[in-house]
Structure formats: C-alpha cells, structure tokens
Protein backbone atom coordinates (compact mmCIF):
# COMPACT_ATOMS: atom_id res chain seq x y z
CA UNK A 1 107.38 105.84 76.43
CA UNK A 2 110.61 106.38 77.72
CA UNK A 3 109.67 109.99 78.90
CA UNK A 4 106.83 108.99 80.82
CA UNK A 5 108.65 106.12 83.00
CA UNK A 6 111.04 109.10 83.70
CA UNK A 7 108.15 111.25 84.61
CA UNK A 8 106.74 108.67 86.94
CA UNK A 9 110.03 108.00 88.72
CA UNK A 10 110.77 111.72 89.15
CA UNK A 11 107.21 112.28 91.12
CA UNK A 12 107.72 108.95 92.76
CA UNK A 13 111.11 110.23 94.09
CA UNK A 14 110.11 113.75 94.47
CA UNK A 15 107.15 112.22 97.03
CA UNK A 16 109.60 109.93 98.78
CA UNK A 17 112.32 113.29 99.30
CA UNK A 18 108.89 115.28 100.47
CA UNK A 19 108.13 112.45 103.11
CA UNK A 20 112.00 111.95 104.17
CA UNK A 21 111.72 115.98 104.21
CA UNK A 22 108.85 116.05 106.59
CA UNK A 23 110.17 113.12 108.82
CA UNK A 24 113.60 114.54 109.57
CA UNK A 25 112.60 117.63 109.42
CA UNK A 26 110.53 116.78 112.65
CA UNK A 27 113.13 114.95 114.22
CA UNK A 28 115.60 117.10 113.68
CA UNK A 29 113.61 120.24 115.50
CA UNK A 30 111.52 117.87 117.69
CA UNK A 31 113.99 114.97 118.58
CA UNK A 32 112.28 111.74 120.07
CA UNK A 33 113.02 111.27 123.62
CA UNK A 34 115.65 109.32 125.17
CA UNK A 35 115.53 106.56 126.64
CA UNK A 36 116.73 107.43 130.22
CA UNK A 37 120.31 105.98 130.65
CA UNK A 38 119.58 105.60 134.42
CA UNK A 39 117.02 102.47 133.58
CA UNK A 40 119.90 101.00 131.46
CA UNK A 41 122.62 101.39 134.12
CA UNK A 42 120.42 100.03 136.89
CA UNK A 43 119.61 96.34 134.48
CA UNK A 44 123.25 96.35 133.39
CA UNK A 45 124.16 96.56 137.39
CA UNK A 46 121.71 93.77 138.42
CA UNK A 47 122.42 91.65 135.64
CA UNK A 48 124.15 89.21 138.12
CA UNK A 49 121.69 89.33 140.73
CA UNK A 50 117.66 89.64 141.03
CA UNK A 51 116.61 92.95 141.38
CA UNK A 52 115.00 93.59 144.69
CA UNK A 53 111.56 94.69 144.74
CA UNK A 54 112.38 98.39 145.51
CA UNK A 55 114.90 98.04 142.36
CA UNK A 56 112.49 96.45 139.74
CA UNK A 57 109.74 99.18 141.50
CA UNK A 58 112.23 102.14 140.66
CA UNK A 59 112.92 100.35 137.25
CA UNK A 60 108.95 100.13 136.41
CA UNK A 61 108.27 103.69 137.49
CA UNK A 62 110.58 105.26 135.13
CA UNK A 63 109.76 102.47 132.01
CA UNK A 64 106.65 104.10 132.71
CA UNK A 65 107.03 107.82 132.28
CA UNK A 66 109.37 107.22 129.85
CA UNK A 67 106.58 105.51 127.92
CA UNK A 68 104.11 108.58 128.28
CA UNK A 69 106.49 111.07 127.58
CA UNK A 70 107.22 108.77 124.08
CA UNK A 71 103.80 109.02 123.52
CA UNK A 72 103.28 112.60 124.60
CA UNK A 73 105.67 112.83 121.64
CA UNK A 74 103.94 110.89 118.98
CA UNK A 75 100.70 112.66 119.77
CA UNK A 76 102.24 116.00 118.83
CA UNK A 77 104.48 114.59 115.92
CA UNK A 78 101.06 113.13 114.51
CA UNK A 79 99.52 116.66 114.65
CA UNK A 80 102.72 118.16 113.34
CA UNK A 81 102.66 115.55 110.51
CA UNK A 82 99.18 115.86 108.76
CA UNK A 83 99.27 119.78 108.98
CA UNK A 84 102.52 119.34 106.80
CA UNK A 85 100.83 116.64 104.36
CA UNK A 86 97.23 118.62 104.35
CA UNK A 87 99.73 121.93 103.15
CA UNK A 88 101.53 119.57 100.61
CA UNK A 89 98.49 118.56 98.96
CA UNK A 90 97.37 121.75 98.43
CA UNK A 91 100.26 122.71 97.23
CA UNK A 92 99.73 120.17 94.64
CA UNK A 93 96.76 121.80 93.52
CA UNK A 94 98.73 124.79 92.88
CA UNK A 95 100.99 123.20 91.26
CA UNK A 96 98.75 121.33 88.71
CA UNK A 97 98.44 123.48 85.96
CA UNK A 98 102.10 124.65 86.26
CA UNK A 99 104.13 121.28 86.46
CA UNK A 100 102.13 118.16 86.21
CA UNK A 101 105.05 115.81 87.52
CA UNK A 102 105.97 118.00 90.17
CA UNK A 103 102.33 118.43 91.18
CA UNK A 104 102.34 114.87 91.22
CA UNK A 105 105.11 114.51 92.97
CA UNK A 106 104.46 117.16 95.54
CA UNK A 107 100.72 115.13 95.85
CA UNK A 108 102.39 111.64 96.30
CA UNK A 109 105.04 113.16 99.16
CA UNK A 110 101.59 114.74 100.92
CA UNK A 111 100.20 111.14 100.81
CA UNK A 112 103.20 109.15 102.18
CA UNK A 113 103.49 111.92 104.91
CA UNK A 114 99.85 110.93 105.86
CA UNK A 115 100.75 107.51 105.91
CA UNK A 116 103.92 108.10 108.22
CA UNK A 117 101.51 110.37 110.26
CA UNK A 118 98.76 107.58 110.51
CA UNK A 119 101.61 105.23 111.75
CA UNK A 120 103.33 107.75 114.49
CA UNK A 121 99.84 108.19 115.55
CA UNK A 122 99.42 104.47 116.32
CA UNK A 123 102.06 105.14 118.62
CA UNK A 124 100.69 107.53 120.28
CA UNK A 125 98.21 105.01 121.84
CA UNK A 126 95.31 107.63 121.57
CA UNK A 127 92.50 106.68 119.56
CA UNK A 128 91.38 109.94 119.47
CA UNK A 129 94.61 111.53 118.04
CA UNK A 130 94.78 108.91 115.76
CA UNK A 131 91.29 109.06 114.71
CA UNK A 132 91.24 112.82 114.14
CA UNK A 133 94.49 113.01 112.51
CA UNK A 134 93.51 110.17 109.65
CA UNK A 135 89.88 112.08 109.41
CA UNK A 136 91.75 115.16 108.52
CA UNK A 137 94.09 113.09 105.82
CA UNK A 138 90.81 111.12 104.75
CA UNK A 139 89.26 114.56 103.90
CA UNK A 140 91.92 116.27 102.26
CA UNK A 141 92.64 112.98 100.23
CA UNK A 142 88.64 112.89 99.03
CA UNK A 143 88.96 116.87 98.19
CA UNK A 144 92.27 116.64 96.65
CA UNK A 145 91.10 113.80 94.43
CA UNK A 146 87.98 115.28 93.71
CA UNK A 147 89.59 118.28 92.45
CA UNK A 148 92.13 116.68 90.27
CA UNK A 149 90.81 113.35 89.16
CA UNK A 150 87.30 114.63 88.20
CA UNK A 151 85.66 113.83 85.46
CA UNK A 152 84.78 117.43 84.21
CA UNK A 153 88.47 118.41 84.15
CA UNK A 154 89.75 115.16 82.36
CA UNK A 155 86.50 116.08 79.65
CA UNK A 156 88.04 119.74 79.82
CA UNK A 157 91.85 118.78 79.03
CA UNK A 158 90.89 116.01 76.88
C-alpha cells in the first residue's frame, strides 16, 4: 500500500515539474511583454491633476497596443504550449512499457501543460487559437487514452 501512494505522488510530482518545465521554459526564452513604463510615468505624473484629453488619448493608444502585443504573445505561447504537451504524451506512450510511474507521470505533466495552454489561450482573445489549440489537446487526450486505457491491453496485462 505504502508503495503505491509513493508511486502516485512521484507521477503526480513528476507531471507538476513537466508543467512548471514547460511554463518557464517558455518564459524564460519567450518573456511576456512589458508593460510600457511610459503609461506608468504619465498616471503617476497626473495623479494630481485630470489628464487632458490629448493625455488620457496618448494614455489609451498605448494601453491599447500594449494589449495586442500581450495577446500577440499568448497566441504564440498557446501554440508553443500544446506542441510541447502533444510531444509529452507521446512520450508517455513510449514510456509505458518501460516505467509505468514515469509514463504516468510524463502523461499527467502533458495534461496539465494542456490545461495551462487552454488557459494562455483564453488570453489570447482568439477563439480560433483557442479553439484549435484545445482540438489538438482534445485529440491527443482521446488517442492517448485510447491507447493506454483500452480494454484489450488491460485483458492482455491482466
């Protein structure tokens, strides 16, 4: 009993390092934008007076690209996201006959990737990103669980 909790934490951990992998691995080669100092200084300047219309104008057009260069980001960081979880499922499926926890493990990281992919595309405020990108992770999911949670194979090991 005590072996299998261990087993089950191990591939719950390895899945969570796989998914922490895969996140700052992105950020760290594709950092998120930042937030343009120049809209900060201008709202810490006027925060004794009303901006004038010109002001809050300048302030508005640069909120604004800042936004769609954000979600320019999230688009590609979805897309970046679900290759990586669609490559650590299979991976799983390589790994099944070798290492069952790791496979699990290496299976649970792929889905919580997918998950964290699903979510970044939500902020990408494109339906069709988003759409595509959980398609993709809805397929591999169905393929990946048809392959190792199939009847026939339990019947096989069993």
């Amino acid at each position: 009993m005590e072996n299998q909790v261990f087993r089950i934490i191990f591939s719950v951990f390895v899945g969570l390092m796989i998914a922490f992998f895969v996140g700052f691995g992105i950020d760290a080669f594709y950092p998120e934008p930042v937030y343009p100092q120049a809209i900060t200084d201008m709202y810490n300047a006027m925060a004794t007076k009303v901006p004038t219309a010109d002001e809050q104008a300048k302030i508005t057009a640069m909120e604004q690209a800042y936004q769609l260069t954000q979600q320019a980001h999230n688009r590609i960081v979805t897309v970046v996201v679900t290759i990586a979880a669609v490559i650590f499922l299979g991976l799983s499926l390589v790994l099944e006959n070798k290492n069952r926890v790791m496979a699990n493990g290496v299976m649970l990281g792929g889905l919580f990737a997918l998950v964290y992919g699903a979510g970044r595309g939500l902020g990408a405020q494109d339906s069709m990103v988003t759409f595509i990108t959980v398609g993709v992770g809805l397929a591999a999911v169905i393929l990946i669980g048809l392959r190792r949670f199939s009847h026939a194979r339990d019947e096989q090991r069993g």
